[in-house]
Protein backbone atom coordinates (compact mmCIF):
# COMPACT_ATOMS: atom_id res chain seq x y z
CA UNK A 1 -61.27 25.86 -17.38
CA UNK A 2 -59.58 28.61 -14.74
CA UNK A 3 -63.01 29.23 -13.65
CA UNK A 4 -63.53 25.61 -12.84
CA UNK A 5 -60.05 25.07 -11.16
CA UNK A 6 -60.77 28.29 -8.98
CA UNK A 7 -64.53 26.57 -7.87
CA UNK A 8 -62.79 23.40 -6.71
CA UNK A 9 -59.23 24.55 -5.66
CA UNK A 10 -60.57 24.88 -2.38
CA UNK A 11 -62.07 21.30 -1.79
CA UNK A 12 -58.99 19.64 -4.07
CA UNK A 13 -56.37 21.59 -1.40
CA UNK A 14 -58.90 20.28 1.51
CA UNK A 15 -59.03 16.57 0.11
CA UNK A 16 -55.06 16.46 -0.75
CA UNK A 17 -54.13 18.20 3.36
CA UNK A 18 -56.43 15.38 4.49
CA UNK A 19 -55.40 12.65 3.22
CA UNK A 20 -51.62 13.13 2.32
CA UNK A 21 -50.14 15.76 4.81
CA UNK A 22 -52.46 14.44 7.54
CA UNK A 23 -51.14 11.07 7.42
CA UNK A 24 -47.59 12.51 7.44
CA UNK A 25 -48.49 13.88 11.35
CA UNK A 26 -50.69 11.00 11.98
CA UNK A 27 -48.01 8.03 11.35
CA UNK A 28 -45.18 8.82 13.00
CA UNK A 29 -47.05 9.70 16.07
CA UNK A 30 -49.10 6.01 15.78
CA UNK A 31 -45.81 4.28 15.49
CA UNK A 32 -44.41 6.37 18.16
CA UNK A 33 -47.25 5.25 20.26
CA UNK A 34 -46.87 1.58 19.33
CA UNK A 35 -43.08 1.41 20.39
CA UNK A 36 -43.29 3.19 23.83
CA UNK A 37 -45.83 0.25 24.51
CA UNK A 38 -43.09 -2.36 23.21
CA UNK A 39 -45.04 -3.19 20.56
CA UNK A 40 -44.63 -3.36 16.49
CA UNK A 41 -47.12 -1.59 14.68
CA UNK A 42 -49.40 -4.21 12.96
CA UNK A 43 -50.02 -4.55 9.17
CA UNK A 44 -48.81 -1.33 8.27
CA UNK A 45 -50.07 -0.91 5.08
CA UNK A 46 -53.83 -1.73 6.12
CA UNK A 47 -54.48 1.45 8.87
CA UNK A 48 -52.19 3.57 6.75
CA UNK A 49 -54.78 2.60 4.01
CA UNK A 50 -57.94 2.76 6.41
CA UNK A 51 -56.80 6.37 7.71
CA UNK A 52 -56.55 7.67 4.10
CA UNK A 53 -59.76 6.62 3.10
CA UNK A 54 -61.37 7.88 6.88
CA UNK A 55 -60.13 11.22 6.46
CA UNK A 56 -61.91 11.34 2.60
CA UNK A 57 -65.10 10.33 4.40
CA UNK A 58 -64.37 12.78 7.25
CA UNK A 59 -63.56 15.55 4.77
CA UNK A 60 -66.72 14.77 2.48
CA UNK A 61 -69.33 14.51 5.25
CA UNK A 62 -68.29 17.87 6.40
CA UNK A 63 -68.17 19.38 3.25
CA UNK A 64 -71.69 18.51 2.33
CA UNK A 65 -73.06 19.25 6.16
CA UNK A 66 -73.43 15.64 7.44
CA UNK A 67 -70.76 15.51 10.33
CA UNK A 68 -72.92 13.24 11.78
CA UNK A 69 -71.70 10.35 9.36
CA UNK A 70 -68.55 10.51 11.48
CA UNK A 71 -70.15 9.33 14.79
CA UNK A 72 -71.84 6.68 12.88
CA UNK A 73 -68.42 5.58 11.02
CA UNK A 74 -66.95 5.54 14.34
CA UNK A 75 -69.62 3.87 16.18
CA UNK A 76 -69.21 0.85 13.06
CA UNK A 77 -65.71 0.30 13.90
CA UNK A 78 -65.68 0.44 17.29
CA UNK A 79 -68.77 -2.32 17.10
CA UNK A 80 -66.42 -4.28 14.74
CA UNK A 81 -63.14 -4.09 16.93
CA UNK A 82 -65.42 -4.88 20.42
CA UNK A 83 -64.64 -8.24 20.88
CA UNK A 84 -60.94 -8.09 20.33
CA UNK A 85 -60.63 -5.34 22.45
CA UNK A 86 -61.95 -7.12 25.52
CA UNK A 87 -59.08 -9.15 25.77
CA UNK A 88 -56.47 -6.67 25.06
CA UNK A 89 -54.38 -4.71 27.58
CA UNK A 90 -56.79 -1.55 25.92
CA UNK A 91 -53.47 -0.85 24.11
CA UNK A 92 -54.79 -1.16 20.72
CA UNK A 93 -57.90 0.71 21.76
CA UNK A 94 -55.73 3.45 22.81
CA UNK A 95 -53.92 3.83 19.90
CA UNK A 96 -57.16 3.39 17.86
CA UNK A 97 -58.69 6.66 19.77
CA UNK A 98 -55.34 8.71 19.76
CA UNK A 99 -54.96 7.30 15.21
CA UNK A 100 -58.96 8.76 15.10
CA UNK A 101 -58.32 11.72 17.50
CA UNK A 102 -55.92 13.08 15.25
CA UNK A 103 -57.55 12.58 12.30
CA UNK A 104 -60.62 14.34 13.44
CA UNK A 105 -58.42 17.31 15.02
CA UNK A 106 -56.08 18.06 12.36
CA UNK A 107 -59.66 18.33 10.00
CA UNK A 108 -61.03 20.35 12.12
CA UNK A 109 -58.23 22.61 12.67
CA UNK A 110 -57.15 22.50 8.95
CA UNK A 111 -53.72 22.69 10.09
């Protein structure tokens, strides 16, 4: 059983800074963005949600050498969110680039 933990300490360490500590940095700064604009973030539960399960995808495509699996994740939602966009002031396109920024930095940088 030690042997076992010690394999997968590693990835469970990766998978819990991703998802948990990440969104710690990642939310405050979203909502931060949302009220300089004058605006309430929307639905909170639903990108807190979305960003948890991103940064598992992020974390697992670069764990088994597919990074590319991000672009196309990326590509998905941004081709989902298109139309709504259009009409927008951009701000919610902002703050969707800054929420997926982050997300991809701070897995990168393993901070």
């Amino acid at each position: 059983m030690g042997t076992l933990l010690q394999n997968y300490y590693p990835s469970i360490l990766g998978y819990l800074y991703s998802t948990v500590l990440a969104g710690f940095i990642i939310t405050p700064i979203s909502s931060a963005m949302w009220e300089f604009v004058g605006r309430k973030r929307p639905n909170t539960w639903q990108p807190i949600t979305i960003g948890i399960v991103e940064r598992i995808l992020y974390t697992a495509s670069i764990q088994i050498g597919q990074p590319t699996f991000v672009g196309i994740w990326l590509a998905l939602k941004v081709a989902g969110q298109w139309h709504g966009w259009k009409d927008d002031d951009r701000t919610t396109y902002s703050n969707f680039l800054m929420g997926n920024g982050l997300s991809l930095l701070l897995r990168v940088l393993r901070l």
